[in-house]
Protein backbone atom coordinates (compact mmCIF):
# COMPACT_ATOMS: atom_id res chain seq x y z
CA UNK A 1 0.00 0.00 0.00
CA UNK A 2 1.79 3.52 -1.41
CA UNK A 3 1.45 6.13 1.24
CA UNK A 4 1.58 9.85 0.18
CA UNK A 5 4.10 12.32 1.66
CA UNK A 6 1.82 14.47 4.42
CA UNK A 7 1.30 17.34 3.84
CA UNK A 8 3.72 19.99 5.39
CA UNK A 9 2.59 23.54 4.67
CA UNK A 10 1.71 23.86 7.81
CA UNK A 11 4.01 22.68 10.43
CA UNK A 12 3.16 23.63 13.64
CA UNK A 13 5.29 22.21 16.97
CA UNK A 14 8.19 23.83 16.43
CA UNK A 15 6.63 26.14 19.57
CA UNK A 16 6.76 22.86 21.57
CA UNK A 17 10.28 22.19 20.95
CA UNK A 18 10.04 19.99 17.77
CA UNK A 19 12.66 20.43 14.77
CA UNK A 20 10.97 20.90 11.80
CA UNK A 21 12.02 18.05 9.84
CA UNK A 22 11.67 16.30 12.76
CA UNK A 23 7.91 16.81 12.55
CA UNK A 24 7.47 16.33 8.71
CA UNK A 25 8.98 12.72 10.28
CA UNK A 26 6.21 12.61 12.93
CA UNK A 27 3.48 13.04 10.64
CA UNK A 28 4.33 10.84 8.47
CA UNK A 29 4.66 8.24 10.95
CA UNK A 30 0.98 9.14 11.89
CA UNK A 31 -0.37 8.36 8.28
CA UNK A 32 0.85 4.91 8.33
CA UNK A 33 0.48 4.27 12.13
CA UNK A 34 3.92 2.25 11.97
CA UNK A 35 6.67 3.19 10.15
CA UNK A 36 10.65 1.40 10.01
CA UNK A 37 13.35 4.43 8.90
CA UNK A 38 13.86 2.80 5.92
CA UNK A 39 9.99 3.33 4.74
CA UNK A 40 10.44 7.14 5.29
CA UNK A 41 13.40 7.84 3.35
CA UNK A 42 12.54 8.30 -0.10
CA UNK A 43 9.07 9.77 0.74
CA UNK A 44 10.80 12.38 2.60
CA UNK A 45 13.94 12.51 0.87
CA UNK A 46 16.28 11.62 3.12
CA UNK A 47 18.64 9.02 4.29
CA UNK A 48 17.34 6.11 6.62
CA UNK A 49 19.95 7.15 9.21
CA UNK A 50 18.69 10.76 8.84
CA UNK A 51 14.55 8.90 9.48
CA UNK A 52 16.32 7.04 12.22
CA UNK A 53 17.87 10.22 14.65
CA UNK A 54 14.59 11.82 13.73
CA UNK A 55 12.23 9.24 15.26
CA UNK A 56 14.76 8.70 18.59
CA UNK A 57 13.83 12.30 18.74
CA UNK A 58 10.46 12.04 18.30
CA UNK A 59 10.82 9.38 20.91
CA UNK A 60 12.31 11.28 23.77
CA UNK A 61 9.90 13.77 23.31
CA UNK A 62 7.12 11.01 23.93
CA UNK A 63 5.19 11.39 20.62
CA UNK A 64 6.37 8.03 18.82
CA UNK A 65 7.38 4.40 20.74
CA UNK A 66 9.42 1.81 19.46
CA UNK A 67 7.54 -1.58 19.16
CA UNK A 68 9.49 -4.74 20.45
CA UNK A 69 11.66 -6.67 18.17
CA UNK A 70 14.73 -6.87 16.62
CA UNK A 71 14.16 -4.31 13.68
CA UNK A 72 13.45 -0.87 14.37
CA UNK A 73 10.43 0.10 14.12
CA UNK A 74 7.96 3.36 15.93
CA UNK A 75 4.56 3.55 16.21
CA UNK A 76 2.97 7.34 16.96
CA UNK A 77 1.58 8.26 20.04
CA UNK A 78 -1.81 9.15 20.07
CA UNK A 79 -1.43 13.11 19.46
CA UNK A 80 -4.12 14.46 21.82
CA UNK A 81 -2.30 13.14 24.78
CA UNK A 82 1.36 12.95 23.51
CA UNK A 83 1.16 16.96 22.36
CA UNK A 84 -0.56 17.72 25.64
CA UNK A 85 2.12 16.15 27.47
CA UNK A 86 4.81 17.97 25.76
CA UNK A 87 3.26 21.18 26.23
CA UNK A 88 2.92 21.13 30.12
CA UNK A 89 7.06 19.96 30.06
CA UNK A 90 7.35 23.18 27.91
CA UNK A 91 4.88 25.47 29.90
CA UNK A 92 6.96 23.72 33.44
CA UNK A 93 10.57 25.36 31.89
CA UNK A 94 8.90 28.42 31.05
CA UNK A 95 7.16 28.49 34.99
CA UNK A 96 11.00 27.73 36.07
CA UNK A 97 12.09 30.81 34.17
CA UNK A 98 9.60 32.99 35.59
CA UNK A 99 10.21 31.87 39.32
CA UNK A 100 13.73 33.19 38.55
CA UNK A 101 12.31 37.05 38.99
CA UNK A 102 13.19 36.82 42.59
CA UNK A 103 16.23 36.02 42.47
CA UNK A 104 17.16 38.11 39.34
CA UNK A 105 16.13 40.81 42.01
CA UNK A 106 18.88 39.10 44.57
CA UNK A 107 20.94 39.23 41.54
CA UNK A 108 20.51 43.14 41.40
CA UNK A 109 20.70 43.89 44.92
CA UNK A 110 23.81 41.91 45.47
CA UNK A 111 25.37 43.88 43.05
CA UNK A 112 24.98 46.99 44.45
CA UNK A 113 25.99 45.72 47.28
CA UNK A 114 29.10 43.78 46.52
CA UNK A 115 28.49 39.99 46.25
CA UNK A 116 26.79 37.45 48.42
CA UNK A 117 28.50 33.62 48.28
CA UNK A 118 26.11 32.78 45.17
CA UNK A 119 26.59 36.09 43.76
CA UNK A 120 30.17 37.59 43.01
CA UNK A 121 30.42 40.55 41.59
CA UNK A 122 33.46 41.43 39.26
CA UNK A 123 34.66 44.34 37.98
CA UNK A 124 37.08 45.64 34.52
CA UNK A 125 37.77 44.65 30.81
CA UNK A 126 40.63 42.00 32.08
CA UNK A 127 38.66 40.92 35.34
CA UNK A 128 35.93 39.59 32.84
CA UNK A 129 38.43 38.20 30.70
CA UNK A 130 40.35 36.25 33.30
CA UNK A 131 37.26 34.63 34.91
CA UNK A 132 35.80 33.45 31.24
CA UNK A 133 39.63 31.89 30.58
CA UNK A 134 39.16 30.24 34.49
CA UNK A 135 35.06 29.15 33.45
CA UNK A 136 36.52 27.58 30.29
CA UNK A 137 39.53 25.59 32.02
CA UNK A 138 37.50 24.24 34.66
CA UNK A 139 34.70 23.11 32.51
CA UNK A 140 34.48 19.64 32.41
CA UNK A 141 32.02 18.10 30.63
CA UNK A 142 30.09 21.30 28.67
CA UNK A 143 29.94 24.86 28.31
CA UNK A 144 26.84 26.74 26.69
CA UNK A 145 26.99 30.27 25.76
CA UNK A 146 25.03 32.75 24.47
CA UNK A 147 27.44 35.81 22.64
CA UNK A 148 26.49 39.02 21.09
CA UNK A 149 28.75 42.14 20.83
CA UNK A 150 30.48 44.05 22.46
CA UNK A 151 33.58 42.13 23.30
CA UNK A 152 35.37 43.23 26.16
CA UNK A 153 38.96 42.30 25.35
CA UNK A 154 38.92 40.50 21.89
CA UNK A 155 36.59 38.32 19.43
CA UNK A 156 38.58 35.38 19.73
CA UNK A 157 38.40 32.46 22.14
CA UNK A 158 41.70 30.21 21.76
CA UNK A 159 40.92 28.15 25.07
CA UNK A 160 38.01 26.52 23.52
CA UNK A 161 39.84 24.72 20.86
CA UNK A 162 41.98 23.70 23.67
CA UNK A 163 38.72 22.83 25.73
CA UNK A 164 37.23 20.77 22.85
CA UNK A 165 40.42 18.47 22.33
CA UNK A 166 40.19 17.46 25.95
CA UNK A 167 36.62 16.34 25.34
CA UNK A 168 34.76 19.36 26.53
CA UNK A 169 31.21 20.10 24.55
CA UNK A 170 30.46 23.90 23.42
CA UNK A 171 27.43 24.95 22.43
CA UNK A 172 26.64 28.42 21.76
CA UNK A 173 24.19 30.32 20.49
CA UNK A 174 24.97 34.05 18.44
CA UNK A 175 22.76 37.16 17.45
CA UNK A 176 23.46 37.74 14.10
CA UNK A 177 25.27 41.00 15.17
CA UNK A 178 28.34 38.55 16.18
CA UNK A 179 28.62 37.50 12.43
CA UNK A 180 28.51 40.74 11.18
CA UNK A 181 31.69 41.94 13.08
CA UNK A 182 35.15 41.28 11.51
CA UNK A 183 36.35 37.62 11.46
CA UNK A 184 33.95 36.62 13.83
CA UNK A 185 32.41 34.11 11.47
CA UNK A 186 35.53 32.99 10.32
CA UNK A 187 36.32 32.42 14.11
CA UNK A 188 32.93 30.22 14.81
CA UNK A 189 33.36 28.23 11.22
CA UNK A 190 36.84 26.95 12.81
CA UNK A 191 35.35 26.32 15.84
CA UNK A 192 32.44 24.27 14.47
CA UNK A 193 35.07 22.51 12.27
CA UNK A 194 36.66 21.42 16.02
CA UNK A 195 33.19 20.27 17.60
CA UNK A 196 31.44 23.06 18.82
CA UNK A 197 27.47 23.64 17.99
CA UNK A 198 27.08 27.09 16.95
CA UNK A 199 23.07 28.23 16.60
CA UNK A 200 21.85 32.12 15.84
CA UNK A 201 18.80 33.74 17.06
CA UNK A 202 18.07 37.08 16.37
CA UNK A 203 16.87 39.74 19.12
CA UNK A 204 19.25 37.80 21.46
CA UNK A 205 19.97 40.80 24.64
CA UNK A 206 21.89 38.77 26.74
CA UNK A 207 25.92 37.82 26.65
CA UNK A 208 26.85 34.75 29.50
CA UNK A 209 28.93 31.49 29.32
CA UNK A 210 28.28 28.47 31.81
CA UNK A 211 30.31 25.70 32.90
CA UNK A 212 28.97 22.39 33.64
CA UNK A 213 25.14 24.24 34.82
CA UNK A 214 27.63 24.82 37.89
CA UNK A 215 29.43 28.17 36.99
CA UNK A 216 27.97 31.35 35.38
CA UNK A 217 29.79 34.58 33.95
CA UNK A 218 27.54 37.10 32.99
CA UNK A 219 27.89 40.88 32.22
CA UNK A 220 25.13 43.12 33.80
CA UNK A 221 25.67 45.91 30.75
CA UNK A 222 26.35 45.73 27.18
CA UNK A 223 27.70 48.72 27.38
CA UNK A 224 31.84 48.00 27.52
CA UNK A 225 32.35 51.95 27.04
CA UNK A 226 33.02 52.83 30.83
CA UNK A 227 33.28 50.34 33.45
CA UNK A 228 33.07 46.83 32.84
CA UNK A 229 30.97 44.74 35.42
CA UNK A 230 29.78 41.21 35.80
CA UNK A 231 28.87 38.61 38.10
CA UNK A 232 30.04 34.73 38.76
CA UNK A 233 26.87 33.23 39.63
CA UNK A 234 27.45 29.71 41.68
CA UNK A 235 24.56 27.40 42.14
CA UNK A 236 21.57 28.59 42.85
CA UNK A 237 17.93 28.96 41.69
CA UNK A 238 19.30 32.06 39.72
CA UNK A 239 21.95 29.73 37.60
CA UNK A 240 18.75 26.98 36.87
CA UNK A 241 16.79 29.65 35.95
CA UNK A 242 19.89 30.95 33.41
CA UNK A 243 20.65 27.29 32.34
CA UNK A 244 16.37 27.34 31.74
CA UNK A 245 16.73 30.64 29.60
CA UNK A 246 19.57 29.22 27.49
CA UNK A 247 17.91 25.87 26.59
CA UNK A 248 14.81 28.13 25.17
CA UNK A 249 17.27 30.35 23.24
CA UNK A 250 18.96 27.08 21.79
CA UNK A 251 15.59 25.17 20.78
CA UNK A 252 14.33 28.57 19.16
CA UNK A 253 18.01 29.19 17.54
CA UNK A 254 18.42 28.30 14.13
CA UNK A 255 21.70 25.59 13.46
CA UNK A 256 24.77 27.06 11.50
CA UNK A 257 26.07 23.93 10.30
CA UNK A 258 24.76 21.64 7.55
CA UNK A 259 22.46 18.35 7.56
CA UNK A 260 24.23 15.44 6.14
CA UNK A 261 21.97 15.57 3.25
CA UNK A 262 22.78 19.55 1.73
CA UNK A 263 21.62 19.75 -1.44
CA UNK A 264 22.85 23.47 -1.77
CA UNK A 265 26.14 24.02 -2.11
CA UNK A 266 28.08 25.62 0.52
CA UNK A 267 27.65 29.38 -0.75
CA UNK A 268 24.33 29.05 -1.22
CA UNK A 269 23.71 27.54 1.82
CA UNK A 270 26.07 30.00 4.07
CA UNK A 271 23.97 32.93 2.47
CA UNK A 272 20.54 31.27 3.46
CA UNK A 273 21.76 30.97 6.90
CA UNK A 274 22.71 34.36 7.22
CA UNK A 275 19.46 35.68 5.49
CA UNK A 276 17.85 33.71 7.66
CA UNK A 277 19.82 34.48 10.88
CA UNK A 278 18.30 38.21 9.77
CA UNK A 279 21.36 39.81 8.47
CA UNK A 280 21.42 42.41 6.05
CA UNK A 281 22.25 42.61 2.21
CA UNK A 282 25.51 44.42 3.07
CA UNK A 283 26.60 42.69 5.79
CA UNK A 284 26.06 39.19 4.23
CA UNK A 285 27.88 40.39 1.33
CA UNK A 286 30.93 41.20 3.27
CA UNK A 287 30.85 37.76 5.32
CA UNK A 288 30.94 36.15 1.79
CA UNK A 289 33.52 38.33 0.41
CA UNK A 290 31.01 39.56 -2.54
CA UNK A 291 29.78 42.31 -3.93
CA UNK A 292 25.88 43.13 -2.97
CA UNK A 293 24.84 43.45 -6.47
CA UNK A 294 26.53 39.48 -6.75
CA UNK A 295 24.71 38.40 -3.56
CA UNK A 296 21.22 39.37 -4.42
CA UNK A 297 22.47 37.57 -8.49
CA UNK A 298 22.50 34.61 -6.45
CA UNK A 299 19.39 35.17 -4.15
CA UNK A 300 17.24 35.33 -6.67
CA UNK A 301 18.74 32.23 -8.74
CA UNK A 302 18.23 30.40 -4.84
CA UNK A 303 14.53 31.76 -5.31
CA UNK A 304 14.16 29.80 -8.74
CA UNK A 305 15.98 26.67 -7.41
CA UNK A 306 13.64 26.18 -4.20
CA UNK A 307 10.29 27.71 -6.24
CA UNK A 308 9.73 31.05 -3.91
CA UNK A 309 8.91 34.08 -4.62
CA UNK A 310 11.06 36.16 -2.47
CA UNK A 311 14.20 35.52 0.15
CA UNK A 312 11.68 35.01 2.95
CA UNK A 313 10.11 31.78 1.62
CA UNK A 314 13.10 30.67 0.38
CA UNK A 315 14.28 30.89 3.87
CA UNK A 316 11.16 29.32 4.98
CA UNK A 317 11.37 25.96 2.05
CA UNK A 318 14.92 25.17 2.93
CA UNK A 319 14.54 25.40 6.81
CA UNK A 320 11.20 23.29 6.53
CA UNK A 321 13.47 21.03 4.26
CA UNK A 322 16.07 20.18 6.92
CA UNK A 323 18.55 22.27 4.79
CA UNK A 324 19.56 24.93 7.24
């Protein structure tokens, strides 16, 4: 029995945490009630590994089971319950978030006053420097970022390729701003090259790094102008509210690195990404090393390759796609 690709125009649980493709995956699994990887490749163009990570997924988020027996093979969830479900976990880490107002207020409070044993407060360009080198070198096991300009000292960060060959796992999330200064792409394309797992979100207002959801640095101004000062935040409900804030920014955060299965080439894709990450005509051009009247040349041949009718929907098509 032939089973027609479902129909994706409308995919709507990327709210609840779900990937995109990762739902296109889910649904498809629904019109067929059972479904092995291997069935779902070609009707969803991909790879049966690429079917596979998506339904483990699918399966830690409770919306598909796997059915006993030797080959793999999910059955979906009943979605009234399974959707339900995921939305209290979702509405629960937004609740955690929210509880952190009081002690954002400690936060504020401690600052003017000096520090409490949670809450240190630290002060100048090269204080805030030393203490992210220290964060970095005592990580053990992760550090997740979020980064935005300014930079206090310098854009580069040559402890985490030292971090990463130890065994250390970075994952950071950047406002577009960060790829529009100098080199700083460059920088993060090197890094991802070495292991780390670089997202953007745009509108992102904060700048922190934490090590092992143990050890926070975070500035309490953008503004690097007069004097620099931050606080090392040790744990506390404050630092699982932070670690709460930075999960949201990475599920919302759109990946920087490529699916297995790119069918654009790397330009192409690079310039999606960055259109999509909200940059502007100018900027993108620069990050490409291209003129603007040769980046929007190839925006609109990207428009007649992926059928849209403008840079938004091709932005859309590719990242419903899996492609970015």
């Amino acid at each position: 029995m032939s089973h027609e690709p479902p129909d994706t125009s409308r995919l709507q649980l990327t709210a609840a945490g779900v990937d995109p493709f990762d739902e296109r995956v889910y649904r498809a699994v629904l019109a067929r009630h059972t479904a092995a990887p291997a069935e779902l490749a070609e009707p969803l163009d991909c790879s049966a590994d690429r079917a596979a990570r998506a339904l483990d997924r699918l399966r830690e988020l409770g919306l598909v089971g796997r059915l006993s027996g030797s080959r793999r093979r999910y059955a979906a969830i009943e979605p009234g319950a399974a959707i339900e479900a995921l939305v209290r976990s979702r509405t629960a880490e937004l609740d955690s978030v929210r509880e952190a107002a009081g002690e954002l207020s400690r936060l504020f409070d401690a600052a003017q006053a000096g520090g409490t044993e949670e809450v240190e407060v630290v002060v100048g360009s090269e204080a805030l420097g030393r203490w992210f080198v220290r964060l970095q070198q005592e990580a053990r096991e992760e550090v997740i970022t979020l980064d935005r300009p300014p930079y206090a000292l310098t854009t580069s960060n040559p402890v985490e390729a030292t971090a990463l060959t130890r065994g250390v796992r970075y994952r950071a999330v950047y406002a577009p701003e960060a790829l529009e200064w100098p080199g700083v792409l460059g920088d993060i394309r090197e890094l991802v090259g070495r292991g780390e797992e670089a997202r953007v979100l745009p509108g992102l207002r904060v700048k922190m790094a934490i090590a092992d959801r143990r050890l926070a640095l975070l500035p309490l101004s953008l503004d690097f102008e007069g004097e620099v000062r931050a606080v090392v935040l040790r744990p506390s409900a404050l630092l699982d509210g932070l670690v709460d804030y930075w999960e949201l920014c990475w599920r919302l955060a759109t990946p920087l690195d490529a699916p297995a299965e790119d069918p654009l080439g790397e330009d192409d894709r690079r310039m999606l990404t960055l259109l999509v990450a909200g940059l502007k005509d100018e900027a993108i051009a620069r990050q490409l090393g291209w003129s603007v009247r040769t980046m929007r040349r190839r925006i609109s041949a990207l428009n007649d390759k992926l059928g849209a009718a403008n840079r938004f929907q091709a932005g859309v098509i590719a990242t419903r796609r899996g492609w970015i």
